[in-house]
PDB file of N, CA and C in Angstrom:
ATOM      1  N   UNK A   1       0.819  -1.199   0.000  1.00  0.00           N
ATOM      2  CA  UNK A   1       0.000   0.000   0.000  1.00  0.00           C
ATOM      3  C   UNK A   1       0.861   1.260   0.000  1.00  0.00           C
ATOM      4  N   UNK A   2       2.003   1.127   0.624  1.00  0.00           N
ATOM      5  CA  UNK A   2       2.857   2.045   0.917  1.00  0.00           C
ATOM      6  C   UNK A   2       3.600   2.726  -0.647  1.00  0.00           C
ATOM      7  N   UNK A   3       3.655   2.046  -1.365  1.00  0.00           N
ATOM      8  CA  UNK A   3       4.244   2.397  -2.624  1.00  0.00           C
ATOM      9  C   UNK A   3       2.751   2.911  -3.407  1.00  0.00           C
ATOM     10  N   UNK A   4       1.817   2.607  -3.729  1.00  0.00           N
ATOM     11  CA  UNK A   4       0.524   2.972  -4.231  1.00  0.00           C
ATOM     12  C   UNK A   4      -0.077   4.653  -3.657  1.00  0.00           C
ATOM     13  N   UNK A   5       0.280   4.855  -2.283  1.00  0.00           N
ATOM     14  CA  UNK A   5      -0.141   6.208  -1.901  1.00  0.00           C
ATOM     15  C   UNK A   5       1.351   6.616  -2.316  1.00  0.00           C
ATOM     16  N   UNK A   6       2.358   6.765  -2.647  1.00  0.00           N
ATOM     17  CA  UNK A   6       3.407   7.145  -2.686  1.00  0.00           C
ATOM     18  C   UNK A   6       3.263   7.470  -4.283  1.00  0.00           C
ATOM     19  N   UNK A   7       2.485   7.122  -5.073  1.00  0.00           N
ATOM     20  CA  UNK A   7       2.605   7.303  -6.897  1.00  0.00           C
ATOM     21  C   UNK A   7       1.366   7.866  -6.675  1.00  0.00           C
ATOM     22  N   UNK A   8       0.514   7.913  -5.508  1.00  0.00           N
ATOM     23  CA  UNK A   8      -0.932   8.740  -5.842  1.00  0.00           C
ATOM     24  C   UNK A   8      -0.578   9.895  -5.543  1.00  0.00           C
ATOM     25  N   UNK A   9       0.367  10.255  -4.342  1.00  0.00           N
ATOM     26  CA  UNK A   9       0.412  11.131  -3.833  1.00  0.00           C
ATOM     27  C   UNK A   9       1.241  12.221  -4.338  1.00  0.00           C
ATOM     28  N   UNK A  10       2.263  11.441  -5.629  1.00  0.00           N
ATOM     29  CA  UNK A  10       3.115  12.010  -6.278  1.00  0.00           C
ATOM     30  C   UNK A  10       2.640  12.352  -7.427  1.00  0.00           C
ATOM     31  N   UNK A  11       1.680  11.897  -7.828  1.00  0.00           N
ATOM     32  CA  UNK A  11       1.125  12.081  -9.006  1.00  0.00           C
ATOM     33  C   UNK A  11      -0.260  13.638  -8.847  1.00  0.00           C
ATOM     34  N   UNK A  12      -0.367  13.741  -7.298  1.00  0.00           N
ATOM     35  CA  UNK A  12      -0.977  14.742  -7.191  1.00  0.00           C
ATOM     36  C   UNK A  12      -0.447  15.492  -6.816  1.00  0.00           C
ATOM     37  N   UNK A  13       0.689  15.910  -6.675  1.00  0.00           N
ATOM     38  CA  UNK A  13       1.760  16.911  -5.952  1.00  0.00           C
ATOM     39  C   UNK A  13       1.635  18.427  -7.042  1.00  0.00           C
ATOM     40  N   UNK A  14       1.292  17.863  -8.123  1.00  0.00           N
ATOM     41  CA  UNK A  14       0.949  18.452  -9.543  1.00  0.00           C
ATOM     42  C   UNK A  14      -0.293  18.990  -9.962  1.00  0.00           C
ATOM     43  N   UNK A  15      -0.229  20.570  -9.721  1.00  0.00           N
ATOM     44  CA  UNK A  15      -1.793  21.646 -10.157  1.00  0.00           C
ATOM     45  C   UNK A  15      -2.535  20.873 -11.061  1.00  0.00           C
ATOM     46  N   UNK A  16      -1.627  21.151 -12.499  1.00  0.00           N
ATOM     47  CA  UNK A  16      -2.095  20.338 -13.545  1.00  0.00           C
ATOM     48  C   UNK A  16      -2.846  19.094 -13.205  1.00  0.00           C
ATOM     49  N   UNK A  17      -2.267  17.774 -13.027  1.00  0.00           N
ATOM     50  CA  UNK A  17      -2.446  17.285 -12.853  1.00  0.00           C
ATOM     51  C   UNK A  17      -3.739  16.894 -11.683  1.00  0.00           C
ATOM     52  N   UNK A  18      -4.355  17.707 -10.539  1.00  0.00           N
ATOM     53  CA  UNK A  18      -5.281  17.760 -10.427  1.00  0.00           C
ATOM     54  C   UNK A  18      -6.589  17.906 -10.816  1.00  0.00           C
ATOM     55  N   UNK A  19      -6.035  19.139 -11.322  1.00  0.00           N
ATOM     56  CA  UNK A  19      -6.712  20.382 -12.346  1.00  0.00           C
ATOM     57  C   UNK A  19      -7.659  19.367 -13.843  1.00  0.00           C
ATOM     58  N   UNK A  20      -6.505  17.801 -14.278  1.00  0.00           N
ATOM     59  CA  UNK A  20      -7.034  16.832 -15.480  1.00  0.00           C
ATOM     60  C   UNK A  20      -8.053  15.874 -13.991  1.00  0.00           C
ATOM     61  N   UNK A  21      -7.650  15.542 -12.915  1.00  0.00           N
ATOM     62  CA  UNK A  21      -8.621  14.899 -12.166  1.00  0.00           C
ATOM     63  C   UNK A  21      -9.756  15.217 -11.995  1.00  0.00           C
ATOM     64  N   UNK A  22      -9.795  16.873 -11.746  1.00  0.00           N
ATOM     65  CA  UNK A  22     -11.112  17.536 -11.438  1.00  0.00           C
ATOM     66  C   UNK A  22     -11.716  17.286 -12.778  1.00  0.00           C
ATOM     67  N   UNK A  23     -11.482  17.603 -14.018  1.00  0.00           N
ATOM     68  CA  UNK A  23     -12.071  17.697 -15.128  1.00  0.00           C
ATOM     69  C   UNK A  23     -12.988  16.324 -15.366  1.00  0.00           C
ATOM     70  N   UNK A  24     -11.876  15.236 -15.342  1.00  0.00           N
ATOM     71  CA  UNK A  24     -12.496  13.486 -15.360  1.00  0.00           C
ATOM     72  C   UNK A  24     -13.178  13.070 -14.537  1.00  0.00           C
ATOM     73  N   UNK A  25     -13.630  14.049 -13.092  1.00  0.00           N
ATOM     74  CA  UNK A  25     -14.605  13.543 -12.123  1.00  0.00           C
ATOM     75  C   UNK A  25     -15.917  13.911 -12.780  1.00  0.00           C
ATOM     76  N   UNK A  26     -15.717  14.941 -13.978  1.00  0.00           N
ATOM     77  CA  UNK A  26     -17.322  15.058 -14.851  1.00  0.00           C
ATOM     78  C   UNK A  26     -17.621  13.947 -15.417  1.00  0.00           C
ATOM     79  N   UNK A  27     -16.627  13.183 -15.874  1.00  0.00           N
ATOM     80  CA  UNK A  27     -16.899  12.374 -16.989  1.00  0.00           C
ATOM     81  C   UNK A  27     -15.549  12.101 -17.894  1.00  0.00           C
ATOM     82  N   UNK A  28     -15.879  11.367 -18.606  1.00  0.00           N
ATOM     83  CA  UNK A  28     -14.729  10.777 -19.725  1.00  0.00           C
ATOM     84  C   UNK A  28     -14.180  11.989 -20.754  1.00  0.00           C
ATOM     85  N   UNK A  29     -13.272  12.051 -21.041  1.00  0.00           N
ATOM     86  CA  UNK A  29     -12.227  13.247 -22.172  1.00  0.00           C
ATOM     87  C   UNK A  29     -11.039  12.577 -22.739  1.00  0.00           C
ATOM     88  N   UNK A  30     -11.196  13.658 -24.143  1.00  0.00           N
ATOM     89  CA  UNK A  30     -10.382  12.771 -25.036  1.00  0.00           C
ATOM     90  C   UNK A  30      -9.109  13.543 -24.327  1.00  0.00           C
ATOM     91  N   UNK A  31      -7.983  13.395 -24.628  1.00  0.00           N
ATOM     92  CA  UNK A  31      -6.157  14.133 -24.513  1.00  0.00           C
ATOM     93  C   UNK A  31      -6.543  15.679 -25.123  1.00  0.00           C
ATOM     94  N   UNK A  32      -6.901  16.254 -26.444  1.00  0.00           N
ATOM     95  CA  UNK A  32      -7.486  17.125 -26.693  1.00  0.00           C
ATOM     96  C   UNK A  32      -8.061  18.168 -26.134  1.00  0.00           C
ATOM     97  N   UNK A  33      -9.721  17.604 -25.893  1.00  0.00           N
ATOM     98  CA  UNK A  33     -10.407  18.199 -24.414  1.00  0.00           C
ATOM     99  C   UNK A  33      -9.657  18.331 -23.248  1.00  0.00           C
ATOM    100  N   UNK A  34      -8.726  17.730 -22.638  1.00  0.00           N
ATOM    101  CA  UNK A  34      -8.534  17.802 -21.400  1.00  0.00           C
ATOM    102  C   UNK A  34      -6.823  19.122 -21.954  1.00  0.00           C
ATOM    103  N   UNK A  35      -6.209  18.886 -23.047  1.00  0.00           N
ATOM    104  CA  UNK A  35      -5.199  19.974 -22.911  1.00  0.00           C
ATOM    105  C   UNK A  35      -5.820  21.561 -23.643  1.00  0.00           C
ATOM    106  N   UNK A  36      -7.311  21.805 -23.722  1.00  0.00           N
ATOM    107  CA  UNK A  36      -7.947  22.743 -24.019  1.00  0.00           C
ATOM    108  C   UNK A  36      -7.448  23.915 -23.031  1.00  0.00           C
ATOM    109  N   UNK A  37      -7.470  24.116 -21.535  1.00  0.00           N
ATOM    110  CA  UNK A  37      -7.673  24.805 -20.416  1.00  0.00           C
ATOM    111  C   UNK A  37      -6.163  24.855 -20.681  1.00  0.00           C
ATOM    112  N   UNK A  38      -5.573  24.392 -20.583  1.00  0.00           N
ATOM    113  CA  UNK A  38      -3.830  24.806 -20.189  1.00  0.00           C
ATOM    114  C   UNK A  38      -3.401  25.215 -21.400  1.00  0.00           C
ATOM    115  N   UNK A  39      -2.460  26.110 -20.786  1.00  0.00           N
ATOM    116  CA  UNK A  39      -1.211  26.709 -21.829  1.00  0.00           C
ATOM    117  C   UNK A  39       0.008  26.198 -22.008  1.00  0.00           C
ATOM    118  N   UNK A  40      -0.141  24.675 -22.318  1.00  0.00           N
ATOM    119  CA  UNK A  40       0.785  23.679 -22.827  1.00  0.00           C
ATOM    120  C   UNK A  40       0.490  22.909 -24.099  1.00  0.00           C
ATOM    121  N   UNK A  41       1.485  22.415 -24.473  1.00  0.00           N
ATOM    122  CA  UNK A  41       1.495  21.382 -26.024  1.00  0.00           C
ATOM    123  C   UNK A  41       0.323  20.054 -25.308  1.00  0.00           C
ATOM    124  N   UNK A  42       0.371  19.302 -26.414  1.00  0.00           N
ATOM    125  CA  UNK A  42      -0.387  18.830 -25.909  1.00  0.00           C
ATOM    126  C   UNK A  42       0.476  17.474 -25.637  1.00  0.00           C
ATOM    127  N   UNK A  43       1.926  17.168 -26.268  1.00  0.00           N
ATOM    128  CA  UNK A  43       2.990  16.180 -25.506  1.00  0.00           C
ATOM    129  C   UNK A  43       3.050  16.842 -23.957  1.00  0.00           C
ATOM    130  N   UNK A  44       2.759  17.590 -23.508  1.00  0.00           N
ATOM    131  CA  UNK A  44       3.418  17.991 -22.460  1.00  0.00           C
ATOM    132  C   UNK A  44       1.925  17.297 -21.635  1.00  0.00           C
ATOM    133  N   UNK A  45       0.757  17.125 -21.870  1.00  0.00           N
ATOM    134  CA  UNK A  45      -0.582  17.116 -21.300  1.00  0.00           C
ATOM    135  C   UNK A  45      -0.540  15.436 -21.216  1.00  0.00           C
ATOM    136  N   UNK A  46       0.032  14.828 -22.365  1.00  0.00           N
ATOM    137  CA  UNK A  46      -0.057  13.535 -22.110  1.00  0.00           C
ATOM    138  C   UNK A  46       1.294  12.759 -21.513  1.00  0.00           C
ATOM    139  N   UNK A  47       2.726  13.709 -21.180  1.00  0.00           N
ATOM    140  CA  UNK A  47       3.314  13.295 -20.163  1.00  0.00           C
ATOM    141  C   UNK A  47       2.547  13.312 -18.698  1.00  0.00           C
ATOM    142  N   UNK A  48       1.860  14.236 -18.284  1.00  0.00           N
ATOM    143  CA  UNK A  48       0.882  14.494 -17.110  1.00  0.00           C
ATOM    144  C   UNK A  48       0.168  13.165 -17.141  1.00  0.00           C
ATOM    145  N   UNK A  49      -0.877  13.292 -18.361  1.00  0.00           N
ATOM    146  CA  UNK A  49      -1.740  11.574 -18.284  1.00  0.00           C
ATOM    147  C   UNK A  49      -0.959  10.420 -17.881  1.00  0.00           C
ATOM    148  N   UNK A  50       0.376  10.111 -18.709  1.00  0.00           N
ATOM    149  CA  UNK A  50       0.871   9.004 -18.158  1.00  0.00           C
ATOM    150  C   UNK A  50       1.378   9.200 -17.053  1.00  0.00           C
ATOM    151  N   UNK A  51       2.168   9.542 -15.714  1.00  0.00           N
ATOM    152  CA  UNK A  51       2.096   9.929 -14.322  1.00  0.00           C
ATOM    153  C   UNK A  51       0.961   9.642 -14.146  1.00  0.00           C
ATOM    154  N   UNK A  52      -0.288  10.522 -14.495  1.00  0.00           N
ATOM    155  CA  UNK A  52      -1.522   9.700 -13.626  1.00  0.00           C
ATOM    156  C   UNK A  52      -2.106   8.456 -13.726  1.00  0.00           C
ATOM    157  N   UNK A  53      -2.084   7.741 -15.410  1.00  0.00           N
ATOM    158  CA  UNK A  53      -1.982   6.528 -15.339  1.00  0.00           C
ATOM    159  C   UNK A  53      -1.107   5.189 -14.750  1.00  0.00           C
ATOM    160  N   UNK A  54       0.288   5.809 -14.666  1.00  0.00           N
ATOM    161  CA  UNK A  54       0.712   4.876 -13.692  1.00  0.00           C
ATOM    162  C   UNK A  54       0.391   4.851 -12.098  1.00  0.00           C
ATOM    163  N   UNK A  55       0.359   6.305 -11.650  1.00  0.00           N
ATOM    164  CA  UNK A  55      -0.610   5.930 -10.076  1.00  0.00           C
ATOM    165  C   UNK A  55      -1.580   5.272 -10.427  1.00  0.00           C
ATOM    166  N   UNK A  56      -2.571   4.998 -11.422  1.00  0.00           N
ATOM    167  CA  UNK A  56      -3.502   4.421 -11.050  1.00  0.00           C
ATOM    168  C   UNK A  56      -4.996   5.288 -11.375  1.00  0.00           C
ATOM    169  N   UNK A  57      -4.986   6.214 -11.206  1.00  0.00           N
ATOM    170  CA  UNK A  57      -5.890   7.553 -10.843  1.00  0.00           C
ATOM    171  C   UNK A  57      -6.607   7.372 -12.444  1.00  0.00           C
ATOM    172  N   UNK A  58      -6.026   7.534 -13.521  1.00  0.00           N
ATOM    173  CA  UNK A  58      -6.834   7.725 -14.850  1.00  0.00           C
ATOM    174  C   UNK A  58      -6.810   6.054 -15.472  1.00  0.00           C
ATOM    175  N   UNK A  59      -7.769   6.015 -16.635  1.00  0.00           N
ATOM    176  CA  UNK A  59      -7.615   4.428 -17.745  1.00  0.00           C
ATOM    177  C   UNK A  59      -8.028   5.164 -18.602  1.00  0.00           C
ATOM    178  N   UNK A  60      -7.163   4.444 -19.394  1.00  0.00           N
ATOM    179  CA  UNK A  60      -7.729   4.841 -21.298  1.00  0.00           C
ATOM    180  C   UNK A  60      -8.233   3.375 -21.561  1.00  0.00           C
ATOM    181  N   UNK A  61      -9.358   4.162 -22.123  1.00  0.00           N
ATOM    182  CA  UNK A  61     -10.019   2.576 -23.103  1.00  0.00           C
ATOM    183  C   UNK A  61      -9.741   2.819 -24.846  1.00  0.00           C
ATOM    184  N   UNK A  62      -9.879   1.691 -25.446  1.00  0.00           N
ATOM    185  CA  UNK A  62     -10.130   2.394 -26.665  1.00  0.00           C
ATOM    186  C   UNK A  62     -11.204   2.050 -26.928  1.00  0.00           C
ATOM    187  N   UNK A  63     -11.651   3.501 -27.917  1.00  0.00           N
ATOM    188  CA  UNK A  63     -13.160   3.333 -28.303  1.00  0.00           C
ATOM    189  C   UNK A  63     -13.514   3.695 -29.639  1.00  0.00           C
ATOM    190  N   UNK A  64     -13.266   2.540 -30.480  1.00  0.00           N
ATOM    191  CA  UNK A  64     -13.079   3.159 -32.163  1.00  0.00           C
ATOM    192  C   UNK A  64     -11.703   4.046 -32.502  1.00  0.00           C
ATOM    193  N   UNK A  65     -11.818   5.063 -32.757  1.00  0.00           N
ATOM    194  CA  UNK A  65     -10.172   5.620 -32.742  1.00  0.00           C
ATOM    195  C   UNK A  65     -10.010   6.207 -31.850  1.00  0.00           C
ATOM    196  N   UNK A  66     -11.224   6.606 -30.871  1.00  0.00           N
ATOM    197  CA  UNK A  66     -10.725   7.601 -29.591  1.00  0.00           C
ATOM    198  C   UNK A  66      -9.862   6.432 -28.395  1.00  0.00           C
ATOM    199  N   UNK A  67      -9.267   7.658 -27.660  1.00  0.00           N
ATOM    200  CA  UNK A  67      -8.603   6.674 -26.518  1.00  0.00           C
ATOM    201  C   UNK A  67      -9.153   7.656 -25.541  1.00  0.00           C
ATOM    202  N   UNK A  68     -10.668   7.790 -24.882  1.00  0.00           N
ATOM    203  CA  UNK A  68     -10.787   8.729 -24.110  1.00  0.00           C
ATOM    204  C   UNK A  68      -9.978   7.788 -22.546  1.00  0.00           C
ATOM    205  N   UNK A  69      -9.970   8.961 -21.750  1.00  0.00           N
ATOM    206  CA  UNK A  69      -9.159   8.574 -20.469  1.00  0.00           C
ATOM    207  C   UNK A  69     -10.537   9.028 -19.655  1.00  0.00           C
ATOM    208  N   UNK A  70     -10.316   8.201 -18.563  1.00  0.00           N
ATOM    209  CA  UNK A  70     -12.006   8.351 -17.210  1.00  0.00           C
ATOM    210  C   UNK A  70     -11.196   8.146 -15.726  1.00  0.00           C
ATOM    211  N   UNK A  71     -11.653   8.231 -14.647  1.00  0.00           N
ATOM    212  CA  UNK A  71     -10.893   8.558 -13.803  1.00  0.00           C
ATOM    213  C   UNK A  71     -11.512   7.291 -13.023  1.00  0.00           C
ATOM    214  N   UNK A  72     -10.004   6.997 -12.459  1.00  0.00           N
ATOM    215  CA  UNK A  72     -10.119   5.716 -11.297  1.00  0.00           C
ATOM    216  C   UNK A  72     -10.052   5.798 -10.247  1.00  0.00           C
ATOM    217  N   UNK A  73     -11.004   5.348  -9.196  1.00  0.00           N
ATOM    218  CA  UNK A  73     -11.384   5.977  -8.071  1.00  0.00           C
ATOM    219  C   UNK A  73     -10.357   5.017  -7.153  1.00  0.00           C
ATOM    220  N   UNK A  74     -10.501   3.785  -7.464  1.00  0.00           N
ATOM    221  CA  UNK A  74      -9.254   3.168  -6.188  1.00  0.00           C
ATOM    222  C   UNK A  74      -8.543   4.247  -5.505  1.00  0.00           C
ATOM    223  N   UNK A  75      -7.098   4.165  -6.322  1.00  0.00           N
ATOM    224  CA  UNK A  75      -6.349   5.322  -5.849  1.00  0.00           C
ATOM    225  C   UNK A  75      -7.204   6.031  -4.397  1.00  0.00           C
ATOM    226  N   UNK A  76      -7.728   7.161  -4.986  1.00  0.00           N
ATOM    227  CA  UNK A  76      -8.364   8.030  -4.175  1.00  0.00           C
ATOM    228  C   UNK A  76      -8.913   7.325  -2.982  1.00  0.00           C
ATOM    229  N   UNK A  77      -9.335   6.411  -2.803  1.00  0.00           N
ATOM    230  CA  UNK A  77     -10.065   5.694  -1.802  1.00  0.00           C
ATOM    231  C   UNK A  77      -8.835   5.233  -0.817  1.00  0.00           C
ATOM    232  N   UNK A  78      -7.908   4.774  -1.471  1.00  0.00           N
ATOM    233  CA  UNK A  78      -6.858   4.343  -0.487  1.00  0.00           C
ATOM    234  C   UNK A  78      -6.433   5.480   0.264  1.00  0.00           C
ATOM    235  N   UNK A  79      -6.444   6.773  -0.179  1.00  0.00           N
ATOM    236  CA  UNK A  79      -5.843   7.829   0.484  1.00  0.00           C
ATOM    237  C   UNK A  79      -6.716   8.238   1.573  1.00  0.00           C
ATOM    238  N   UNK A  80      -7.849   7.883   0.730  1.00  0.00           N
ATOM    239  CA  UNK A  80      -8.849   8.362   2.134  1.00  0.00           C
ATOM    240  C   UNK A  80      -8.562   7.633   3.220  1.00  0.00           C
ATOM    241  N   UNK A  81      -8.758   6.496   3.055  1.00  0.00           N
ATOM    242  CA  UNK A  81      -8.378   5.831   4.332  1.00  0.00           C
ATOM    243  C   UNK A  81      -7.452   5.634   5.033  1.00  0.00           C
ATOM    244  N   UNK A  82      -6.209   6.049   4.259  1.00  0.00           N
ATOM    245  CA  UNK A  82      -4.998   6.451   5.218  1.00  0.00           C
ATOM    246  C   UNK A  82      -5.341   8.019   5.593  1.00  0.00           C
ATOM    247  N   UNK A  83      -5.738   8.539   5.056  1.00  0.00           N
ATOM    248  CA  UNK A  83      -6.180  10.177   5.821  1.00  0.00           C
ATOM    249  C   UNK A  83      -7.425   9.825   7.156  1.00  0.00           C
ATOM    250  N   UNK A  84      -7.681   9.181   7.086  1.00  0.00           N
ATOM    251  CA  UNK A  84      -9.239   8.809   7.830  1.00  0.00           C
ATOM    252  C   UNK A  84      -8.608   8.286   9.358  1.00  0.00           C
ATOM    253  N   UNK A  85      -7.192   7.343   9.078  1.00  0.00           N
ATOM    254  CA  UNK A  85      -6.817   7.078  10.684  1.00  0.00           C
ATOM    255  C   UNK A  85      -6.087   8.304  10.628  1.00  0.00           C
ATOM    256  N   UNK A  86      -5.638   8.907  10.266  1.00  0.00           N
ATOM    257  CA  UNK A  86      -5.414  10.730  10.712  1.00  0.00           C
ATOM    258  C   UNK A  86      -6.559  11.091  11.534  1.00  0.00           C
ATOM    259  N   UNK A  87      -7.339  11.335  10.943  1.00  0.00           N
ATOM    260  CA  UNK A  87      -8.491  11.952  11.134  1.00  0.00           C
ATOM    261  C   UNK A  87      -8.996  11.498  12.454  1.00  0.00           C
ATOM    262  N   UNK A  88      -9.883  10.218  12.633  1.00  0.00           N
ATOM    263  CA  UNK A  88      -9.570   9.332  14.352  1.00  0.00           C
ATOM    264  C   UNK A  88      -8.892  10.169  15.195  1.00  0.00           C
ATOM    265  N   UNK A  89      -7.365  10.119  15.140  1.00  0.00           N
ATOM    266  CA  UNK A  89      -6.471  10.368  15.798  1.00  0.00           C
ATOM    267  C   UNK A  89      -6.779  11.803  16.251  1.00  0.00           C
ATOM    268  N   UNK A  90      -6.848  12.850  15.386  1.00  0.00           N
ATOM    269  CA  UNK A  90      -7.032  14.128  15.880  1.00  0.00           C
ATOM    270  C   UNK A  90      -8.309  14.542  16.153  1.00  0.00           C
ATOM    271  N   UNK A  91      -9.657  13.598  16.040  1.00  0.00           N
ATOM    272  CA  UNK A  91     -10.781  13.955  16.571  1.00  0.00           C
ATOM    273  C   UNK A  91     -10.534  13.576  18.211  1.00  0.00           C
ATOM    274  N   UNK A  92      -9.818  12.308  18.295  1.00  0.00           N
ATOM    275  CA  UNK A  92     -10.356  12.133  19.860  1.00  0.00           C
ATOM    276  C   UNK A  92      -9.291  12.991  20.477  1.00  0.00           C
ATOM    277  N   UNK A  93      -8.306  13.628  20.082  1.00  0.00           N
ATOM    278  CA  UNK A  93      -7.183  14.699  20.444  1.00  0.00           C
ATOM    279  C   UNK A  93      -8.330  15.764  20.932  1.00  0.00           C
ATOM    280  N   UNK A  94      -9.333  16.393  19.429  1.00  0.00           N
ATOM    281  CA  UNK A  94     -10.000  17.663  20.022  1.00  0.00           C
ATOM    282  C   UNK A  94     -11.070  17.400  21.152  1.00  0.00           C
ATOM    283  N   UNK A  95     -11.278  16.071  21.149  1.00  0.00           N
ATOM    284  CA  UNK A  95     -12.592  15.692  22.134  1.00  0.00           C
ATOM    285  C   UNK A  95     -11.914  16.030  23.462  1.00  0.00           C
ATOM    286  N   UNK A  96     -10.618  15.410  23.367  1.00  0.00           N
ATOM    287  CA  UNK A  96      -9.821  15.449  24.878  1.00  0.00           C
ATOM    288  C   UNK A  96     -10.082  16.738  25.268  1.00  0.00           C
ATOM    289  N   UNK A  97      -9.397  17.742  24.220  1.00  0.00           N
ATOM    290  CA  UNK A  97      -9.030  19.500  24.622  1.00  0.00           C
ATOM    291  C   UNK A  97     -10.470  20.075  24.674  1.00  0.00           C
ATOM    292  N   UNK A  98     -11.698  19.746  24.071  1.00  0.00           N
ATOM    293  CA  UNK A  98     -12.742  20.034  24.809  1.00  0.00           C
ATOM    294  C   UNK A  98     -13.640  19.881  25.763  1.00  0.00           C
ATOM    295  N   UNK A  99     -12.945  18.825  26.773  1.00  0.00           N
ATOM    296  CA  UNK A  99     -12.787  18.573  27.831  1.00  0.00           C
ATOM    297  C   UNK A  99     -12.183  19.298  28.852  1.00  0.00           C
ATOM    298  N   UNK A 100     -10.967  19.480  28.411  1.00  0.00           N
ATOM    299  CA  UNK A 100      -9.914  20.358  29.197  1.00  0.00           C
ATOM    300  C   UNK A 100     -10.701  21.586  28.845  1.00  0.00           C
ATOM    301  N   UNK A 101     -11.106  22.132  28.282  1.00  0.00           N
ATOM    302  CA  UNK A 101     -11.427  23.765  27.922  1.00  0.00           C
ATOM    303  C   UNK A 101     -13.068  23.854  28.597  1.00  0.00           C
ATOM    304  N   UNK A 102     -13.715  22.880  28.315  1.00  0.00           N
ATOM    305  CA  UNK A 102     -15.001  23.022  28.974  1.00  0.00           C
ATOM    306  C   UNK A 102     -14.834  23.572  30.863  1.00  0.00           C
ATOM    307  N   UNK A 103     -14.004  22.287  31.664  1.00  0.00           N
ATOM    308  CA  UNK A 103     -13.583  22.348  32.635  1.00  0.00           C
ATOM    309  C   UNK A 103     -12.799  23.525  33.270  1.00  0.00           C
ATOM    310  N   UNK A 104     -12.201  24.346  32.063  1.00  0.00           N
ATOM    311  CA  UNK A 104     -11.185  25.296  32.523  1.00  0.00           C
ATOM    312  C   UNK A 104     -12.541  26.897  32.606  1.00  0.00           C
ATOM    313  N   UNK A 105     -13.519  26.464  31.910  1.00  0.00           N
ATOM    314  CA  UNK A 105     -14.699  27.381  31.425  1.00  0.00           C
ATOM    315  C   UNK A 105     -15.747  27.453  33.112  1.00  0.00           C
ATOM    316  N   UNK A 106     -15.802  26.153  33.680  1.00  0.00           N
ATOM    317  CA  UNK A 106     -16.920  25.983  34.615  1.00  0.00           C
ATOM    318  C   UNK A 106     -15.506  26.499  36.456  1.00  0.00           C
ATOM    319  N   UNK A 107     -14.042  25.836  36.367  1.00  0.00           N
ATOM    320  CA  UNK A 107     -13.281  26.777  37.227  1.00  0.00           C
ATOM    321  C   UNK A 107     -13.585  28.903  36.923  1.00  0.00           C
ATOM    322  N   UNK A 108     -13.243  28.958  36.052  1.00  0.00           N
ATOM    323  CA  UNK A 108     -13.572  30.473  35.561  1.00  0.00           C
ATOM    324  C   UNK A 108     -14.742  31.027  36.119  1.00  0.00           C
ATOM    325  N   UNK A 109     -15.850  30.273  35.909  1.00  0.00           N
ATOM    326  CA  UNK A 109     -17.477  30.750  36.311  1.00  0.00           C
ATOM    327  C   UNK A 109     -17.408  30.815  37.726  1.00  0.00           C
ATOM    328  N   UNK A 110     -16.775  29.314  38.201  1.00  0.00           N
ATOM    329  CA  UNK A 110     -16.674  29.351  39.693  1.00  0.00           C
ATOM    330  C   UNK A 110     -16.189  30.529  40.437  1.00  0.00           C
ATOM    331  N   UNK A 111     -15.073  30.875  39.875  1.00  0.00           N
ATOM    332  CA  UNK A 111     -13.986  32.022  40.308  1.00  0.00           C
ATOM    333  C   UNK A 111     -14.838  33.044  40.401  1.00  0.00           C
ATOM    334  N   UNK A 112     -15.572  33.519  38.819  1.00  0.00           N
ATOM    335  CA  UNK A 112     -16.183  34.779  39.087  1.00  0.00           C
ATOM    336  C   UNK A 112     -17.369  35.115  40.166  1.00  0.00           C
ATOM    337  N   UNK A 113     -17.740  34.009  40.928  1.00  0.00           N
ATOM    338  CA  UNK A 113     -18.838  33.880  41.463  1.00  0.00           C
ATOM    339  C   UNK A 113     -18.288  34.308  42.952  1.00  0.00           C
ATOM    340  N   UNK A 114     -16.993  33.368  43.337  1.00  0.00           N
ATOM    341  CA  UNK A 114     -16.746  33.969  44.791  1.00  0.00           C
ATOM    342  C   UNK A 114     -16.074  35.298  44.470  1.00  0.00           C
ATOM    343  N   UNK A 115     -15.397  36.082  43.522  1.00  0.00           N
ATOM    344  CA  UNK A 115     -15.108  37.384  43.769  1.00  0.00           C
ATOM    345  C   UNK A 115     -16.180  38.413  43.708  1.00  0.00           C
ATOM    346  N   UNK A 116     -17.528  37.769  43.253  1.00  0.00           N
ATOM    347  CA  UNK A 116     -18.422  38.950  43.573  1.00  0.00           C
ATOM    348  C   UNK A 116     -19.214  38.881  45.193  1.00  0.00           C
ATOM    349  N   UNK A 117     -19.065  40.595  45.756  1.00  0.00           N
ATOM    350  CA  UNK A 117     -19.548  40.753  46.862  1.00  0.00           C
ATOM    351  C   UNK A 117     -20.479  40.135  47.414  1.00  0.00           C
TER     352      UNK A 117
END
């Protein structure tokens, strides 16, 4: 798994390269369509595709002469779930500190109560 988030994660380190993810979460695009928006060749758009095809993230099918590319969700899912025991981890962190802060809130109230006359 460790090498798989490591080519997802590298493969998104890259604007562009998001920027063709966001586009393929509409739907399927030819190389063409997808190097429309950028101000690059369009060799330069399908070095990007292949990086994302080897993470995993895009597939080309062929379809008659098109080779549209569609986006592969694996990838993404694995990340989630290594982001997700992150996530665990620093919820029951804030649960703790709103504990501590609630408690530090009801000493405070206390306080203000015996300094008034």
């Amino acid at each position: 798994m460790t090498a798989n988030l490591d080519h997802t994660f590298s493969a998104l380190a890259d604007p562009t390269r998001r920027a063709i993810l966001a586009r393929l979460a509409k739907g399927e695009a030819s190389v063409i369509e997808l190097a429309e928006p950028f101000a690059m060749s369009q060799p330069a758009i399908s070095k990007h595709l292949k990086v994302l095809e080897r993470a995993g993230l895009i597939s080309r099918v062929r379809d008659g002469q098109r080779r549209p590319c569609r986006l592969e969700a694996a990838p993404l899912r694995e990340i989630n779930t290594w982001i997700e025991r992150f996530q665990e981890h620093w919820a029951a962190r804030f649960e703790a500190l709103d504990v501590v802060l609630e408690d530090l809130k009801k000493q405070d109230r206390a306080n203000k109560r015996k300094e008034k006359p």
